[in-house]
Protein backbone atom coordinates (compact mmCIF):
# COMPACT_ATOMS: atom_id res chain seq x y z
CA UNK A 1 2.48 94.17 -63.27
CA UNK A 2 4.23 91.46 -64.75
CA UNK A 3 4.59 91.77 -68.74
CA UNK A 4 5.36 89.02 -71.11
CA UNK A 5 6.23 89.20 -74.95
CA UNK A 6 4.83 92.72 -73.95
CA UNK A 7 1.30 91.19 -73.10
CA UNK A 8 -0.05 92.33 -70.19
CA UNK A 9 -1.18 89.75 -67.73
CA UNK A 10 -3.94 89.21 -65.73
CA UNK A 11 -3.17 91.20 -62.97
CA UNK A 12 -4.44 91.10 -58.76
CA UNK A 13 -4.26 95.00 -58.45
CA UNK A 14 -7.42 95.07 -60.21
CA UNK A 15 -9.19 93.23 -57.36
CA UNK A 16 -10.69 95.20 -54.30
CA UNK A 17 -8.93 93.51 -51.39
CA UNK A 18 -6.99 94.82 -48.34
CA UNK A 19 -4.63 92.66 -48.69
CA UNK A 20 -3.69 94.57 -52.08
CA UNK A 21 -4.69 97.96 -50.66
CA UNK A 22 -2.39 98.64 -48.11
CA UNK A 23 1.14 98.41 -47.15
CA UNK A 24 1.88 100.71 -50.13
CA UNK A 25 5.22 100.88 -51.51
CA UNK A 26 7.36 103.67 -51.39
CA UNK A 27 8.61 105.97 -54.11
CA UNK A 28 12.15 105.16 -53.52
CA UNK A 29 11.52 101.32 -53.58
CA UNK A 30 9.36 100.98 -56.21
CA UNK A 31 11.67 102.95 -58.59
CA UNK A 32 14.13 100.58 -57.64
CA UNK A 33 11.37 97.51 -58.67
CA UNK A 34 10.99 98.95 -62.17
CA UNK A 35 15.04 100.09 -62.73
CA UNK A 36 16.66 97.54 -64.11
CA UNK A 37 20.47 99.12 -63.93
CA UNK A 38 23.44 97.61 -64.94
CA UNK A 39 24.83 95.51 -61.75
CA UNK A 40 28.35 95.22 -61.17
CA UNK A 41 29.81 91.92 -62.49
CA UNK A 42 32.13 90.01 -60.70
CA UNK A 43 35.55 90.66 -61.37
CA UNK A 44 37.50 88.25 -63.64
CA UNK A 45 40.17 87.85 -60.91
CA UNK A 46 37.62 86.55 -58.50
CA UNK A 47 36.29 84.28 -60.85
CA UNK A 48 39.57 82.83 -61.13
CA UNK A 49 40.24 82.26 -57.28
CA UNK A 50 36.76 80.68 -57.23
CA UNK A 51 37.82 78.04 -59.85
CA UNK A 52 41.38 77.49 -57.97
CA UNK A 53 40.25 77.20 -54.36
CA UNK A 54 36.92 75.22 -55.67
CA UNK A 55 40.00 72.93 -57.27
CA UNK A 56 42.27 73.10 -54.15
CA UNK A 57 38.79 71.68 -52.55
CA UNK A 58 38.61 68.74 -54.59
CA UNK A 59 41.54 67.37 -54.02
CA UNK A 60 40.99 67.88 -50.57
CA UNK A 61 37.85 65.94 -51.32
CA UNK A 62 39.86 62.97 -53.43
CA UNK A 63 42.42 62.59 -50.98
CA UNK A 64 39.77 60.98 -48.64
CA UNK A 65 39.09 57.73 -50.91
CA UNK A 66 40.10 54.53 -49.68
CA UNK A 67 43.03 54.01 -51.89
CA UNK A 68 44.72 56.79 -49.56
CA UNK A 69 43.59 55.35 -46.33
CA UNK A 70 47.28 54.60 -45.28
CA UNK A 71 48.71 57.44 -47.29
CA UNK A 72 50.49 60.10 -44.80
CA UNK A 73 51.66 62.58 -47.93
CA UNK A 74 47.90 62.56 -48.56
CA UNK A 75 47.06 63.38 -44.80
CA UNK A 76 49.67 65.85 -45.20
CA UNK A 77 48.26 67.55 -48.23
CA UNK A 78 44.66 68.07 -46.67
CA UNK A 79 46.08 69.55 -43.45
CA UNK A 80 48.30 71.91 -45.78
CA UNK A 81 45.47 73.37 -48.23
CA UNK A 82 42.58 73.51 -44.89
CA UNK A 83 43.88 77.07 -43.48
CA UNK A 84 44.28 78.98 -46.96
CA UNK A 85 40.95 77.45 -48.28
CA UNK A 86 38.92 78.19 -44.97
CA UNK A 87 40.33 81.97 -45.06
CA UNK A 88 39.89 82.40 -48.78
CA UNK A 89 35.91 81.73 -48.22
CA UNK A 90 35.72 83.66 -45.25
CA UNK A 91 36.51 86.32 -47.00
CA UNK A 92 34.79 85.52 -50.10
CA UNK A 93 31.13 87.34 -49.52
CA UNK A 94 32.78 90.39 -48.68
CA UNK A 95 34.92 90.53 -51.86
CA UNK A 96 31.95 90.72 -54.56
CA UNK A 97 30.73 93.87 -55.91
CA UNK A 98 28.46 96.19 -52.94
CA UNK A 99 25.02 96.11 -55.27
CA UNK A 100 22.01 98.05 -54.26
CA UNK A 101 20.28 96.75 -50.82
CA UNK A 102 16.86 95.69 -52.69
CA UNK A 103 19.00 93.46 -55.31
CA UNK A 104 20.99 91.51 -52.90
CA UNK A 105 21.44 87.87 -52.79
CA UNK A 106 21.88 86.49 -49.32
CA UNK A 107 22.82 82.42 -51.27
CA UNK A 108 26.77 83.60 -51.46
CA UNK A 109 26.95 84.05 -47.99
CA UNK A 110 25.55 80.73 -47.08
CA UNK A 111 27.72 79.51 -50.22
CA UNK A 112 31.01 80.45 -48.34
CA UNK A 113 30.15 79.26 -44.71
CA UNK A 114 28.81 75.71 -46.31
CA UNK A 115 32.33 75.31 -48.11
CA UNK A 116 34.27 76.45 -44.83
CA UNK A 117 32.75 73.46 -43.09
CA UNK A 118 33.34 70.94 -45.70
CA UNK A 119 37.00 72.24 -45.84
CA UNK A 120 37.17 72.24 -42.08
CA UNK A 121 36.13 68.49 -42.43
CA UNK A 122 38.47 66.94 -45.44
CA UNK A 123 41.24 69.23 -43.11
CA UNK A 124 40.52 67.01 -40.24
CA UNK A 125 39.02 63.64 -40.77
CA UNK A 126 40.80 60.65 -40.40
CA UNK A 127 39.10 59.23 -43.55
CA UNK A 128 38.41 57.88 -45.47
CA UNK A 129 35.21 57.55 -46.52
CA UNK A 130 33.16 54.33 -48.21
CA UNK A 131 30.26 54.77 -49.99
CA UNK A 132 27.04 52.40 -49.30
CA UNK A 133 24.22 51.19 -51.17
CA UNK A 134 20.18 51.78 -51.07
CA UNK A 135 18.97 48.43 -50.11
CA UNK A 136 15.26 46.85 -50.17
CA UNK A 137 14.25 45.62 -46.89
CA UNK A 138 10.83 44.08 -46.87
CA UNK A 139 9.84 46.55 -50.10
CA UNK A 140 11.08 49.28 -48.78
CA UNK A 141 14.19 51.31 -49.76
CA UNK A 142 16.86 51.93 -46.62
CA UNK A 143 20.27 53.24 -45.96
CA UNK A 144 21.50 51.25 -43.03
CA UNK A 145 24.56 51.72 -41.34
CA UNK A 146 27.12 49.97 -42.16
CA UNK A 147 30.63 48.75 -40.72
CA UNK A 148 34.05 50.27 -41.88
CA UNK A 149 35.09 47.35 -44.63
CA UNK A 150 38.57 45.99 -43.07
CA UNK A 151 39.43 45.11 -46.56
CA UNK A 152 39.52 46.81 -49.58
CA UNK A 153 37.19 45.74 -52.53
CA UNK A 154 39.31 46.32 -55.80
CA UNK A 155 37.20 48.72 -56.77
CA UNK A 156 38.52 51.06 -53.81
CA UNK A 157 42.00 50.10 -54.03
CA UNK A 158 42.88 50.43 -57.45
CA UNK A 159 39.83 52.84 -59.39
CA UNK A 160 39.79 53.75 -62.71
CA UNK A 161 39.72 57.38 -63.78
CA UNK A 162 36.05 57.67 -64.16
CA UNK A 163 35.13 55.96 -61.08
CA UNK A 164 37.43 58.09 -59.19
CA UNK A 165 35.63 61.24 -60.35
CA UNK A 166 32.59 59.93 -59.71
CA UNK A 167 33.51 59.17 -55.82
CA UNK A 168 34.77 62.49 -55.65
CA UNK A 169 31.99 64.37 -56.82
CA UNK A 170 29.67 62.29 -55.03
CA UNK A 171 31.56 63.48 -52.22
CA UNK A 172 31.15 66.89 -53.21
CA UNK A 173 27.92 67.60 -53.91
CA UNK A 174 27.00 65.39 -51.03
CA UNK A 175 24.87 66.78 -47.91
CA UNK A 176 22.55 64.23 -45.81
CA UNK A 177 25.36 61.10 -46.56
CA UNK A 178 22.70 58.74 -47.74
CA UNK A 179 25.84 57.19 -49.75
CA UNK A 180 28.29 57.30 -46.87
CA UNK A 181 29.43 55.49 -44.57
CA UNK A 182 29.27 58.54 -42.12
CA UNK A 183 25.74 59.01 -43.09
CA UNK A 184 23.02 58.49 -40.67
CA UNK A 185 20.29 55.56 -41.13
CA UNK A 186 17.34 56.55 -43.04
CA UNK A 187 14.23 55.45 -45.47
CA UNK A 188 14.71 56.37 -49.17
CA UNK A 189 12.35 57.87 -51.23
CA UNK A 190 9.09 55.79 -51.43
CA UNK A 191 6.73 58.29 -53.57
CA UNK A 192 4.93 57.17 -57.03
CA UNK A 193 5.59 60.08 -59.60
CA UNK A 194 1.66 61.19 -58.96
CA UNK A 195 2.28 61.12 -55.20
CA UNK A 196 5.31 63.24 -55.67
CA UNK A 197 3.41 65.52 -58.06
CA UNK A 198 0.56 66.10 -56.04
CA UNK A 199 3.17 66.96 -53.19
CA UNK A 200 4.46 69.66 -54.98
CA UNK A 201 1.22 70.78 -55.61
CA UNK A 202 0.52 71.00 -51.52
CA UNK A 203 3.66 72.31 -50.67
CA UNK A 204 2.67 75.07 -53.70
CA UNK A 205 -1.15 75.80 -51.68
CA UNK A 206 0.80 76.01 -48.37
CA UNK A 207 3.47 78.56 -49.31
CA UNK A 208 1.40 80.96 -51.80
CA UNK A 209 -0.56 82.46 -48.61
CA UNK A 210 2.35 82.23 -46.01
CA UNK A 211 4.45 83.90 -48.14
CA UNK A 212 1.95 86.74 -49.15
CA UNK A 213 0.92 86.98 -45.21
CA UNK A 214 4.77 87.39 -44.22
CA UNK A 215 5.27 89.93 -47.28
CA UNK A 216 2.09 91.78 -46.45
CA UNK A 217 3.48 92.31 -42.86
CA UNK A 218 6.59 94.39 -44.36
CA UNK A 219 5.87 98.04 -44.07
CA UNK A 220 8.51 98.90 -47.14
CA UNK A 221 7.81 102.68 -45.96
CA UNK A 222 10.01 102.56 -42.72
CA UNK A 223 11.82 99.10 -43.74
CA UNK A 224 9.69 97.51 -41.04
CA UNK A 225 6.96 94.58 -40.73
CA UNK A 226 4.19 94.87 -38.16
CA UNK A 227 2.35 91.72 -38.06
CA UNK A 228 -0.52 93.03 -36.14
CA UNK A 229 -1.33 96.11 -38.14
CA UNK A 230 -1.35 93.66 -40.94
CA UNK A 231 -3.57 91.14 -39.29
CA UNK A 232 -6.03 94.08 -38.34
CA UNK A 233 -5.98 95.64 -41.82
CA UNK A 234 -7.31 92.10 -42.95
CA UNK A 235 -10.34 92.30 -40.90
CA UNK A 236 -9.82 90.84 -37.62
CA UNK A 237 -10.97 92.53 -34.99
CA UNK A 238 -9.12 94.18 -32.19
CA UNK A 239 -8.58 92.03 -28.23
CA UNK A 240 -6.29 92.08 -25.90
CA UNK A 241 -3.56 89.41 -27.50
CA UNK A 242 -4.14 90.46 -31.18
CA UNK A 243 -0.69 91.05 -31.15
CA UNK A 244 0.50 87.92 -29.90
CA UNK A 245 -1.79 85.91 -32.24
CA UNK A 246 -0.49 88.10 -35.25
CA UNK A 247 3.23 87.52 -34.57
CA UNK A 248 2.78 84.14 -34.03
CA UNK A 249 0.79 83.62 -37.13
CA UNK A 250 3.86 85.81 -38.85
CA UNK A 251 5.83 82.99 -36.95
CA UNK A 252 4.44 80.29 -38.50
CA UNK A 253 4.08 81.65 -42.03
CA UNK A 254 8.13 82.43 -41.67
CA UNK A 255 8.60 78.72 -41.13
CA UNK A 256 6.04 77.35 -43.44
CA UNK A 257 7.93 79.63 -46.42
CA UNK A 258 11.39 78.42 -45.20
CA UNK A 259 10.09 75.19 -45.07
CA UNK A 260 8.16 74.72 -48.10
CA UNK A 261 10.77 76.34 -50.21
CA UNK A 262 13.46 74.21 -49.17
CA UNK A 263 11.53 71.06 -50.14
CA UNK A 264 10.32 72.78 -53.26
CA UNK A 265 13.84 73.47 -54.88
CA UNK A 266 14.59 70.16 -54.25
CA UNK A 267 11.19 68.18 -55.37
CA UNK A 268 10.97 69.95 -58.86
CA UNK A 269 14.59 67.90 -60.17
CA UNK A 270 13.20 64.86 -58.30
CA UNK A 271 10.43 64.75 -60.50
CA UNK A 272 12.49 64.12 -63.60
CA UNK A 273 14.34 61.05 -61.96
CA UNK A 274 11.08 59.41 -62.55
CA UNK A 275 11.22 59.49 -66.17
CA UNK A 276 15.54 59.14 -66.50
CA UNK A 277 15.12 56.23 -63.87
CA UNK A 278 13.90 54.08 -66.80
CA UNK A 279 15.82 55.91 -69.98
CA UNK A 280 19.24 55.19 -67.92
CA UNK A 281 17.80 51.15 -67.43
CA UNK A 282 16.36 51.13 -70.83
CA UNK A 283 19.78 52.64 -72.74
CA UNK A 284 21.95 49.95 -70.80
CA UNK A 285 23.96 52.59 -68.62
CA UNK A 286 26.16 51.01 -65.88
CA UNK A 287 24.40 50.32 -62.76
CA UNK A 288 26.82 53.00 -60.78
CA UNK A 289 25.45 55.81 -63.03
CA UNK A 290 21.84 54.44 -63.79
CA UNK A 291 21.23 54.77 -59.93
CA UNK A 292 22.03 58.31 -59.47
CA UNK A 293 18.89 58.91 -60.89
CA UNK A 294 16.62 56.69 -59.23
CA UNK A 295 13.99 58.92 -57.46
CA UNK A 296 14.49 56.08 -54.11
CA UNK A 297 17.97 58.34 -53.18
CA UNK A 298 16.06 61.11 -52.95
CA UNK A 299 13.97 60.84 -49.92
CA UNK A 300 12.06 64.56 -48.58
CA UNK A 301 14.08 66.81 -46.52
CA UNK A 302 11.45 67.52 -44.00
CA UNK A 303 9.89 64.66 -41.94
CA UNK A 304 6.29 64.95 -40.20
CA UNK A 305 6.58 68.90 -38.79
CA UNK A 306 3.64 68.57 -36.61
CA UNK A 307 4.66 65.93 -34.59
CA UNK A 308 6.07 68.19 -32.02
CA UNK A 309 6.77 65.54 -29.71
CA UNK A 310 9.77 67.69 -28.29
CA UNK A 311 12.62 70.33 -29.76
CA UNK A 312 15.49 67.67 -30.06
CA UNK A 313 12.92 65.96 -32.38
CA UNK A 314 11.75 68.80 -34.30
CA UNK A 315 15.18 69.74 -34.90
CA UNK A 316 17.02 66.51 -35.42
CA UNK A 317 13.72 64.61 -37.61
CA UNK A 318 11.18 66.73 -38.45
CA UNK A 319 13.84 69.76 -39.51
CA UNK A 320 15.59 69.04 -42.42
CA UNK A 321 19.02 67.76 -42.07
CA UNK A 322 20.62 69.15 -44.44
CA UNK A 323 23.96 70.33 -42.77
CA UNK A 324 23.89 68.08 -40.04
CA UNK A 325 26.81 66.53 -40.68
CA UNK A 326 28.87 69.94 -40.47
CA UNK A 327 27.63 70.95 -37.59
CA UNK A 328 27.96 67.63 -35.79
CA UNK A 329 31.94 67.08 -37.04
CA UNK A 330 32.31 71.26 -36.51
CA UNK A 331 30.56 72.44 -33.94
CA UNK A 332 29.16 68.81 -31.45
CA UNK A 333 32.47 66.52 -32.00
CA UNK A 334 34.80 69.61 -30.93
CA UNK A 335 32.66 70.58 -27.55
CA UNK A 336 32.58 67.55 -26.30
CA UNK A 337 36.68 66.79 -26.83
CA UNK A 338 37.17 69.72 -24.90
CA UNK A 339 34.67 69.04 -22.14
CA UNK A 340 35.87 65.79 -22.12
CA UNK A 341 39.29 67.55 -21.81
CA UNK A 342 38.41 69.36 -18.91
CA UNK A 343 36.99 66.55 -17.47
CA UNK A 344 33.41 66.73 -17.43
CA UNK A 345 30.89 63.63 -17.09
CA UNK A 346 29.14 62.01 -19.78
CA UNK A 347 26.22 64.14 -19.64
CA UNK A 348 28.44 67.49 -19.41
CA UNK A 349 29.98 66.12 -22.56
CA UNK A 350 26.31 65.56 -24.72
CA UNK A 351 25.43 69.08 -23.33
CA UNK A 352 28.34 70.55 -24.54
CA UNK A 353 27.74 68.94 -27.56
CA UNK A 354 24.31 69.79 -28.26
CA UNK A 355 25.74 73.50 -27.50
CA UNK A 356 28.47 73.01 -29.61
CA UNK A 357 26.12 72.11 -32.75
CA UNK A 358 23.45 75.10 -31.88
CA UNK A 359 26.44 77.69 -32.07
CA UNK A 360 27.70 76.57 -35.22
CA UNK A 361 24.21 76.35 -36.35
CA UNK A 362 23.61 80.08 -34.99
CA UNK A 363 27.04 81.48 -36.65
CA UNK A 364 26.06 79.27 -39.98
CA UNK A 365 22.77 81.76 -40.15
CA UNK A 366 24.26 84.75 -38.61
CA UNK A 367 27.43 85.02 -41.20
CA UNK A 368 26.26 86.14 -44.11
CA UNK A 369 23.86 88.85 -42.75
CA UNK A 370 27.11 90.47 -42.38
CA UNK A 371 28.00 90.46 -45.77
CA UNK A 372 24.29 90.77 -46.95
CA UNK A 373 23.96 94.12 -44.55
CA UNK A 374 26.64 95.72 -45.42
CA UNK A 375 27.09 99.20 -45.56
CA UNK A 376 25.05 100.87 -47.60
CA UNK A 377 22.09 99.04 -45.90
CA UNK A 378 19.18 100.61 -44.11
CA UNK A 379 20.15 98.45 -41.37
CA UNK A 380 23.71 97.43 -41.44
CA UNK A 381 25.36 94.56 -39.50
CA UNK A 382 28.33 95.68 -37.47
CA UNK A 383 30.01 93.31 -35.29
CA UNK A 384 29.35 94.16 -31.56
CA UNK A 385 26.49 96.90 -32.64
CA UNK A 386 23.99 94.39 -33.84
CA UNK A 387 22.25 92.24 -31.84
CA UNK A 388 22.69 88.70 -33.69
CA UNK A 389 19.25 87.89 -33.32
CA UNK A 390 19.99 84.86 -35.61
CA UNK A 391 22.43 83.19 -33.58
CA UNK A 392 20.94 83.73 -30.46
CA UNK A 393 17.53 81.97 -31.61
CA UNK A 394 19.41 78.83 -32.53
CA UNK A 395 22.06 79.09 -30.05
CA UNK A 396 19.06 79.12 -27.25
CA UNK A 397 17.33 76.07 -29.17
CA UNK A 398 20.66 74.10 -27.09
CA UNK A 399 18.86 75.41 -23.74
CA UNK A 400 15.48 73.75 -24.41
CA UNK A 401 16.55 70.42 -25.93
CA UNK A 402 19.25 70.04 -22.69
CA UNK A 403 15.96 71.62 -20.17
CA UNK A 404 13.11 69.62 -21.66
CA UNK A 405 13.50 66.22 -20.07
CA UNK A 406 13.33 68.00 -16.55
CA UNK A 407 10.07 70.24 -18.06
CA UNK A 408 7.90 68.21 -20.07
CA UNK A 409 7.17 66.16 -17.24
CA UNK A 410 5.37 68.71 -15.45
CA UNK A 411 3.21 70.06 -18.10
CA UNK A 412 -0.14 68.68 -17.73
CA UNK A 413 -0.82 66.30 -21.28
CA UNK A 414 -4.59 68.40 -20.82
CA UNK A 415 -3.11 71.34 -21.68
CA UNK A 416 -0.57 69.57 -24.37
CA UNK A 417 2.19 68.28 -22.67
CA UNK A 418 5.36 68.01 -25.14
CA UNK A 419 3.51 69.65 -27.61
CA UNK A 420 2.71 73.05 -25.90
CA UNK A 421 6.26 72.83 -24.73
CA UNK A 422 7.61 72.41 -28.41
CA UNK A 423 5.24 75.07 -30.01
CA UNK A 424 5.47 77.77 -27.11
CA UNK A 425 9.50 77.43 -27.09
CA UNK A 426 9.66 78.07 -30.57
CA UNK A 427 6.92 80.92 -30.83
CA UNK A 428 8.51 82.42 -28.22
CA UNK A 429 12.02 82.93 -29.52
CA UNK A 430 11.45 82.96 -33.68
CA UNK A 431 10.96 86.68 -33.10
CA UNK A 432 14.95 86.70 -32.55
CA UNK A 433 14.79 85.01 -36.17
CA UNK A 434 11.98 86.28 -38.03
CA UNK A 435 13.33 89.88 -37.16
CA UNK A 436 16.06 89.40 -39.15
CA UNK A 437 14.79 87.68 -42.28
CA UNK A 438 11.80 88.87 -42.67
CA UNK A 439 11.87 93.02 -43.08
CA UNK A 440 12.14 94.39 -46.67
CA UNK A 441 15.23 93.73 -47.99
CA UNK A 442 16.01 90.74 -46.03
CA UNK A 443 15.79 87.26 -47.08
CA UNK A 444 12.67 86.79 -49.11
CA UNK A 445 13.39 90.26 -51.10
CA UNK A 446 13.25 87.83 -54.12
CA UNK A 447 9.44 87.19 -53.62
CA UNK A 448 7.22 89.85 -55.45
CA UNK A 449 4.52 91.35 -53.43
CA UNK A 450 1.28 90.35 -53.29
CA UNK A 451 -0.19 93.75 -55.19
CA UNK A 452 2.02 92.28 -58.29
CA UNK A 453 1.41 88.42 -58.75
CA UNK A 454 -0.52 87.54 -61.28
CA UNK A 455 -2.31 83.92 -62.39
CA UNK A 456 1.38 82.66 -62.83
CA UNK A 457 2.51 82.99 -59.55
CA UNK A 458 -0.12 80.64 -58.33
CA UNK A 459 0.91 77.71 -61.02
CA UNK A 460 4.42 78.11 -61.35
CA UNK A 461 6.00 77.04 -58.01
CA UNK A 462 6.56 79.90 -56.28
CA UNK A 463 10.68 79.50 -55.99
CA UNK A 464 11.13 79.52 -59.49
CA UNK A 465 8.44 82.28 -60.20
CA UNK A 466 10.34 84.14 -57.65
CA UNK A 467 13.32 83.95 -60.28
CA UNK A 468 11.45 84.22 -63.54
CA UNK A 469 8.94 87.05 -62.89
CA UNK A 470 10.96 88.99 -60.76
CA UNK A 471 11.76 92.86 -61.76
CA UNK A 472 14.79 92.68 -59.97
């Protein structure tokens, strides 16, 4: 029961629903809902390394403007701080306090393996890097890619302080590379304010009952989900498949959450760009800072997910891109050098590339369950114990994009052609995934369940009630 101001709320438990019934808590985790004990903190040395190696990264970052394109003590000085940065973050997640299993945060584990790539990058790029402008092409706002400038603009060749830090933290902060030059071709952000309200809005209606469907599945008894006893507690009848249907419903709902979540986190800022847009215009800022917040640089993360025209198009448009770029320059660029090494054809090489980029993508998600299942955990993560479900999914994603030219063919369109492919190829490996994530104590811990939302969790959007309202 949520409690604000010491007001009690209006409160689901007192509805007569199955969906509130069952799936009862246990003793043991609902004391730990209603504790609030003092956590750890983070020591004061750590905090210091984190500020020092987050420095040592931005000059890492620096060093790759234009004015040091033909600068070899600059080369030099990325190649020299790569190796103690990458090991420092490595061992970063396992270096914070051990807190109790139900208050974990899985976000510093993805925290450290996102930095390790873009050290791994400034290390070993050539550089450097140009940034590019959104441009209106026939009304509509485009990123198009551009060729490497031969020249220098003064701008890039002699920058003043403040343009300097701007370029770097651009850099930074940056994940698609709309701005860059390494950045892939795209459509900005074409949404009125209303349009991109009332998206929000959607994505709010999709992910309240996917959520609550995958969180009524956990069994927080035995630390388990069962899809199917949840889908027959519900009222569905029992038939042969019932399982099936259930944990591909649970399937869906898993990817729905991650999906609408993602886009979430990232629409709610958007929506203020509409209204500093004009203040930055109106105030006479410089055009270089006035444009960071126009709402066109912001395009969604997720294109059309029910295209399902085939995996290597789920994955590369319809998936967000969001780390892309690491996994392309980390995990692709590398597999194909070395098949190309060992002399393999051209289509060896994109093979081992796609498999390169799945690996990375696999270890990416499979890294910090290790430090989020550490010991004490009902289910720890021990290297060569576990079964790393999460790597295996995406690593066997590689299989079907490289298979599914020679497939897809000889699937009759009757029965759905690509799209039976796409959607049975997925189904059938999530499990490897969703096994992972989605038992108690796993990734969406910070969601409440069901039994305990009240009218606010269905107008607040449900990422940041999952931060506010939580007991945790």
């Amino acid at each position: 029961m949520a409690n604000i101001d010491n007001s009690t709320l209006f409160s689901f438990k007192n509805l007569s629903s199955p969906w509130l019934a069952t799936n009862s808590t246990s003793a043991s985790w609902q004391s730990s809902l209603n504790q609030n004990p003092t956590q750890p903190r983070i020591p004061k040395q750590l905090v210091f390394e984190i500020i020092f190696f987050i420095s040592l990264m931005v000059v890492q970052c620096g060093l790759l403007h234009p004015k040091f394109k033909d600068s070899s003590s600059a080369r030099l000085t990325r190649l020299s701080l790569g190796p103690p940065i990458i090991a420092w973050w490595l061992c970063y997640p396992f270096r914070l306090p051990v807190l109790p299993f139900e208050d974990r945060n899985i976000l510093p584990g993805f925290l450290a393996a996102l930095m390790i790539f873009k050290s791994v990058e400034w290390t070993f790029s050539a550089g450097p890097y140009h940034l590019r402008s959104l441009k209106t092409i026939q009304g509509v706002p485009v990123w198009e890619k551009e060729e490497t400038p031969t020249k220098l603009s003064p701008e890039d060749s002699n920058p003043d302080l403040g343009s300097f830090a701007l370029w770097t933290t651009l850099l930074f902060t940056s994940q698609r590379g709309f701005r860059w030059s390494w950045g892939p071709a795209g459509k900005g952000n074409e949404n009125s304010f209303l349009k991109a309200l009332l998206e929000l809005i959607r994505l709010q209606a999709i992910l309240l009952p996917c959520i609550g469907f995958v969180l009524y599945c956990q069994d927080r008894a035995n630390l388990n989900f069962d899809a199917r006893k949840a889908l027959l507690s519900l009222g569905v009848p029992s038939f042969p498949g019932v399982g099936l249907l259930a944990n591909g419903l649970h399937s869906a709902c898993t990817m729905f959450v991650i999906c609408c979540s993602i886009e979430m986190m990232s629409a709610i800022p958007v929506l203020t760009t509409y209204l500093l847009y004009p203040i930055t215009k109106a105030i006479g800022l410089p055009t270089k800072l006035s444009e960071l917040a126009n709402p066109a640089n912001f395009p969604p993360q997720f294109g059309p997910l029910f295209e399902l025209s085939s995996l290597a198009h789920f994955w590369g448009k319809s998936w967000h891109q969001k780390f892309r770029r690491p996994f392309l320059f980390c995990g692709g660029k590398p597999a194909m050098a070395l098949a190309r090494l060992l002399g393999g054809s051209s289509n060896i090489q994109k093979a081992c590339g796609v498999m390169g980029v799945f690996a990375l993508s696999g270890v990416f998600h499979e890294y910090p369950m290790y430090a989020f299942q550490q010991e004490p955990h009902p289910y720890p993560r021990q290297p060569f114990k576990t079964l790393p479900g999460s790597f295996l999914f995406f690593f066997l994603q590689s299989f079907g994009v490289i298979f599914e030219p020679f497939i897809i063919p000889y699937i009759p369109k009757k029965l759905g052609g690509a799209k039976l492919w796409t959607i049975s190829f997925l189904f059938l490996t999530a499990p490897l995934f969703t096994r992972d994530i989605c038992r108690p104590s796993g990734m969406f811990n910070q969601y409440r369940p069901p039994q305990e939302w009240t009218w606010l969790d269905l107008v607040v959007p449900a990422p940041l009630a999952a931060r506010i309202f939580s007991n945790k």
